[in-house]
Protein backbone atom coordinates (compact mmCIF):
# COMPACT_ATOMS: atom_id res chain seq x y z
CA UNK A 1 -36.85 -13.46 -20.82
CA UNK A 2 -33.22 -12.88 -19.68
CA UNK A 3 -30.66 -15.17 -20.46
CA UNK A 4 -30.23 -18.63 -18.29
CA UNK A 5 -26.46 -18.41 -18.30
CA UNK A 6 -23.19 -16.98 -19.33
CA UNK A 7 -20.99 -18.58 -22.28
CA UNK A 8 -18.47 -21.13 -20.54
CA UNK A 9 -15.56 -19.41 -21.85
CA UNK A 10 -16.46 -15.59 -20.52
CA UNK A 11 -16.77 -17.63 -16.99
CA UNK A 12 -13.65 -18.90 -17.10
CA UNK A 13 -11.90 -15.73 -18.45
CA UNK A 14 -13.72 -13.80 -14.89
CA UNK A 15 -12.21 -16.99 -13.16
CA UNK A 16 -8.25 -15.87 -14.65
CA UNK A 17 -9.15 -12.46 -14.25
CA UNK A 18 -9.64 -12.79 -10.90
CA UNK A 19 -6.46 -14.78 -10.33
CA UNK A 20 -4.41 -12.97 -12.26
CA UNK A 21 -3.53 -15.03 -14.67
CA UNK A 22 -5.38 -14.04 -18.31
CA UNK A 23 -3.86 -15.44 -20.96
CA UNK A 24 -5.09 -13.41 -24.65
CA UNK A 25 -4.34 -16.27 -27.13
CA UNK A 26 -0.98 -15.14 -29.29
CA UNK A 27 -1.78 -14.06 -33.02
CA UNK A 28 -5.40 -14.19 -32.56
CA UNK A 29 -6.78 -10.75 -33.04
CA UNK A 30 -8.39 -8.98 -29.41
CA UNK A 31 -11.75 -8.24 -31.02
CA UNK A 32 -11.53 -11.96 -31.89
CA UNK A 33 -10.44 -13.49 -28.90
CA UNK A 34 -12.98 -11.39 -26.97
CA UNK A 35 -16.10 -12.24 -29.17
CA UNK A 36 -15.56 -15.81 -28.19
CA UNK A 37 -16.70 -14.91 -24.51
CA UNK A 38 -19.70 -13.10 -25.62
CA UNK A 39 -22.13 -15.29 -26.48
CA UNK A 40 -23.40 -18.82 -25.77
CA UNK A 41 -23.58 -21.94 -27.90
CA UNK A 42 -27.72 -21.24 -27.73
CA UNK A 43 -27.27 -17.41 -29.20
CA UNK A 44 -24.74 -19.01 -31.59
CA UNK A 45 -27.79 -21.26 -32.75
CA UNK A 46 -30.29 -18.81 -32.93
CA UNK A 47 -28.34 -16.56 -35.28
CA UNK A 48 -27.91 -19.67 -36.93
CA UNK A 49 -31.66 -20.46 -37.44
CA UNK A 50 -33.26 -16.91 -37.40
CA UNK A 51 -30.09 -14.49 -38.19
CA UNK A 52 -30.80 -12.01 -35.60
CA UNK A 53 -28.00 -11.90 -32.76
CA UNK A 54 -28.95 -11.79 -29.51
CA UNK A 55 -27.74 -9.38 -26.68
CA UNK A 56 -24.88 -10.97 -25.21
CA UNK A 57 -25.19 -11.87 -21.68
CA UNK A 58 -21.89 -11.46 -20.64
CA UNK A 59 -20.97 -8.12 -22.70
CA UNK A 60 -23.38 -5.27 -23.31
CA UNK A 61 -21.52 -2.00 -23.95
CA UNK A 62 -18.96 -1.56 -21.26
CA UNK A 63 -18.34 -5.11 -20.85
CA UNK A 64 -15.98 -5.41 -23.77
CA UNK A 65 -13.91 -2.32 -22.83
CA UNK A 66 -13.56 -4.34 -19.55
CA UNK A 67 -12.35 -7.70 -21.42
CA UNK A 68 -9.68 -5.58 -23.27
CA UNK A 69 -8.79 -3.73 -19.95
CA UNK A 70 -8.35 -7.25 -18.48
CA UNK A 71 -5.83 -8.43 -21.42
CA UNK A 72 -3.80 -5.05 -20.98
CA UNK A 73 -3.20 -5.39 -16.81
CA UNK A 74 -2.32 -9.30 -17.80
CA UNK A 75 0.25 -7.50 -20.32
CA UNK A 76 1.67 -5.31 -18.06
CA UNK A 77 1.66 -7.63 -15.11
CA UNK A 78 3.74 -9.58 -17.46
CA UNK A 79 6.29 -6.72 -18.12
CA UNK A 80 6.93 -6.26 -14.57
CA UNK A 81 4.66 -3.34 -14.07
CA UNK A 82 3.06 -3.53 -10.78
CA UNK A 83 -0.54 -4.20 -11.55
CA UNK A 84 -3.62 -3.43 -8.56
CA UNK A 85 -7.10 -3.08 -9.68
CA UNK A 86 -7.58 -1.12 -6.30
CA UNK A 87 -5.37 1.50 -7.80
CA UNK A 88 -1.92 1.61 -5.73
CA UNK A 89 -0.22 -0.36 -9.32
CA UNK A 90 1.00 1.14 -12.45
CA UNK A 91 -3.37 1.69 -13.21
CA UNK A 92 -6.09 3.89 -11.72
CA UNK A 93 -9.75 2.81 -12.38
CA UNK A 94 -11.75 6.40 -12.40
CA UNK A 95 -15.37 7.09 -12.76
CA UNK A 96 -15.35 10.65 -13.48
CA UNK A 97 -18.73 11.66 -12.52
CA UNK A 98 -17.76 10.54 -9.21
CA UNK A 99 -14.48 12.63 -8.95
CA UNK A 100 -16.60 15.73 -9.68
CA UNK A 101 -18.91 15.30 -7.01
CA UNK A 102 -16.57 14.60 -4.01
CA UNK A 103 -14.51 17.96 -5.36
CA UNK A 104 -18.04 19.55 -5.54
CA UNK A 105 -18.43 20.34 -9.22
CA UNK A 106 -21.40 19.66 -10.89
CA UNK A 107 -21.63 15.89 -11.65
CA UNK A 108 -24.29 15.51 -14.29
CA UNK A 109 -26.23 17.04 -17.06
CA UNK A 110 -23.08 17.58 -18.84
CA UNK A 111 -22.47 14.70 -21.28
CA UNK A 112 -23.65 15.18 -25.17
CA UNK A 113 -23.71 17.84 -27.43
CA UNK A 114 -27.15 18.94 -26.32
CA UNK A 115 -25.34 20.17 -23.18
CA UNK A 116 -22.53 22.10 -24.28
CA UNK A 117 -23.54 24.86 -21.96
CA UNK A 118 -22.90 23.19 -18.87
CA UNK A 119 -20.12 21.51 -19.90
CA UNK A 120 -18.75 25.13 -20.99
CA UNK A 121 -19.69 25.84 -17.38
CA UNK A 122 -18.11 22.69 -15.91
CA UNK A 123 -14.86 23.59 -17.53
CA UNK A 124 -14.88 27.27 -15.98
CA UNK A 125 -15.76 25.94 -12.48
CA UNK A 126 -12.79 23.33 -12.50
CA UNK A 127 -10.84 25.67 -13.78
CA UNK A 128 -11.86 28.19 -10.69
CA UNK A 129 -11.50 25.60 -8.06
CA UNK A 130 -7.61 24.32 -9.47
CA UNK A 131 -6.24 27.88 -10.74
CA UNK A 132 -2.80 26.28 -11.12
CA UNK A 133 -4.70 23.87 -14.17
CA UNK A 134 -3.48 25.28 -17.43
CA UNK A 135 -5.57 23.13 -20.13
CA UNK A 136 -3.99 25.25 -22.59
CA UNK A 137 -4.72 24.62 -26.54
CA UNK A 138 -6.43 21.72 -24.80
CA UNK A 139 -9.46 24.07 -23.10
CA UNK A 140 -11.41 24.62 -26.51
CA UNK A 141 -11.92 20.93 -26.96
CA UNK A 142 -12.85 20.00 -23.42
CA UNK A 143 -16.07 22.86 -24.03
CA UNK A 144 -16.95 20.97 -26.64
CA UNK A 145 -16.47 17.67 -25.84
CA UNK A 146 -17.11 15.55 -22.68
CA UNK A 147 -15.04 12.70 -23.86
CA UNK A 148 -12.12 15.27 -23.65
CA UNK A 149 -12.70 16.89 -20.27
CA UNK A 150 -13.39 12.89 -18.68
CA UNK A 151 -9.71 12.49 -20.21
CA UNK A 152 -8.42 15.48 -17.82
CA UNK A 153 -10.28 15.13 -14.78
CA UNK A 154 -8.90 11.10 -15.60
CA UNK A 155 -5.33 12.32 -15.49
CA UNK A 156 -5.95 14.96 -12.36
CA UNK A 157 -7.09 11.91 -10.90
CA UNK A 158 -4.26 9.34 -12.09
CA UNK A 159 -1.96 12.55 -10.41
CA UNK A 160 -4.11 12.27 -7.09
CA UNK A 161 -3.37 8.30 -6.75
CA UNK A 162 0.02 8.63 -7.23
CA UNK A 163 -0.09 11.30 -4.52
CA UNK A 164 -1.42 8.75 -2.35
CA UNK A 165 -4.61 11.40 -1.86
CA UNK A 166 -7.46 8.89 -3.55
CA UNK A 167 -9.92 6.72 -2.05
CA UNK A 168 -8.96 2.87 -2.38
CA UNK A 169 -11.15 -0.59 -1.38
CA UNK A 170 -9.87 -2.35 1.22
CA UNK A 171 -7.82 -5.71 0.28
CA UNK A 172 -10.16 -8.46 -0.14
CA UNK A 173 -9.81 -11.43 2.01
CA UNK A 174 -9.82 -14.74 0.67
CA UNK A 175 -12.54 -15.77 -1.07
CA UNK A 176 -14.46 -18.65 0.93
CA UNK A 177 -14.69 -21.48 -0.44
CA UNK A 178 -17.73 -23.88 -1.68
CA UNK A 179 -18.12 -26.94 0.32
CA UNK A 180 -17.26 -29.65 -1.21
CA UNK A 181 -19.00 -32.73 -2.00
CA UNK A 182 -19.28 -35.67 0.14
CA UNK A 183 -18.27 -38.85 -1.99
């Protein structure tokens, strides 16, 4: 059965996210502060009672890179660093699997070690369709590691946003509102 909720305090951290206004609690540690949204009082009290942990419902892999990602656009918001989640600010959100297919390079199959040759392959087709790349020392570590060439086609990307030549979401409008209650 899934879980019936999400822990109050993850809630109200997507509630300042949204707003802008994330506040990471000063001198409390970010792996910390950020296990406090993951789980509910009830998966608190069944680790209690049985010791197993449950899955958190508000933070299954991804979810706590996105919690510190959160804390660091609240930091540099707070520095003065123009900060856009649809990527005109000082950060660019990519998905790199996406960048590869709208420039036509192979897209998948090329993540893990068990697919080095397509990643070797990856590497010589970005490298034929942007001759002016120069990866340098950096080339032998993006054959051998997919981590590495997400980094670069990351950056090329970063480089295409500040060009103004990436794909953005429109501004949202105002959320509506819930009604509120008669009384």
């Amino acid at each position: 059965m899934p879980p019936l909720g999400w822990p109050a305090p993850f809630i109200d951290f997507i509630t300042a996210h949204r707003a802008g206004t994330v506040r990471v609690p000063p001198g409390v540690p970010g792996l910390t502060w950020r296990r406090a949204l993951t789980h509910r009082l009830t998966d608190h009290v069944v680790q209690a009672r049985t010791g197993l942990r449950p899955l958190s419902p508000s933070a299954d892999r991804i979810g706590h890179t996105t919690m510190r990602c959160a804390a660091l656009l609240a930091a540099l918001a707070g520095q003065g660093h123009p900060v856009d989640r649809r990527g005109t600010g000082a950060v660019v959100e990519v998905y790199p699997a996406a960048c590869l297919k709208l420039w036509s390079l192979p897209h998948q199959g090329y993540k893990r070690t068990r697919n080095l040759t397509s990643l070797g392959t990856l590497v010589d087709r970005l490298r034929d369709s942007a001759p002016w790349l120069d990866l340098g020392s950096y080339e032998a570590r993006c054959r051998v590691s997919d981590d590495a060439l997400d980094a670069v086609i990351c950056a090329l990307a970063a480089r295409a946003a500040a060009l103004g030549r990436t794909t953005t979401p429109p501004r949202l409008r105002s959320r509506p509102r819930p009604p509120r209650k008669a009384g």
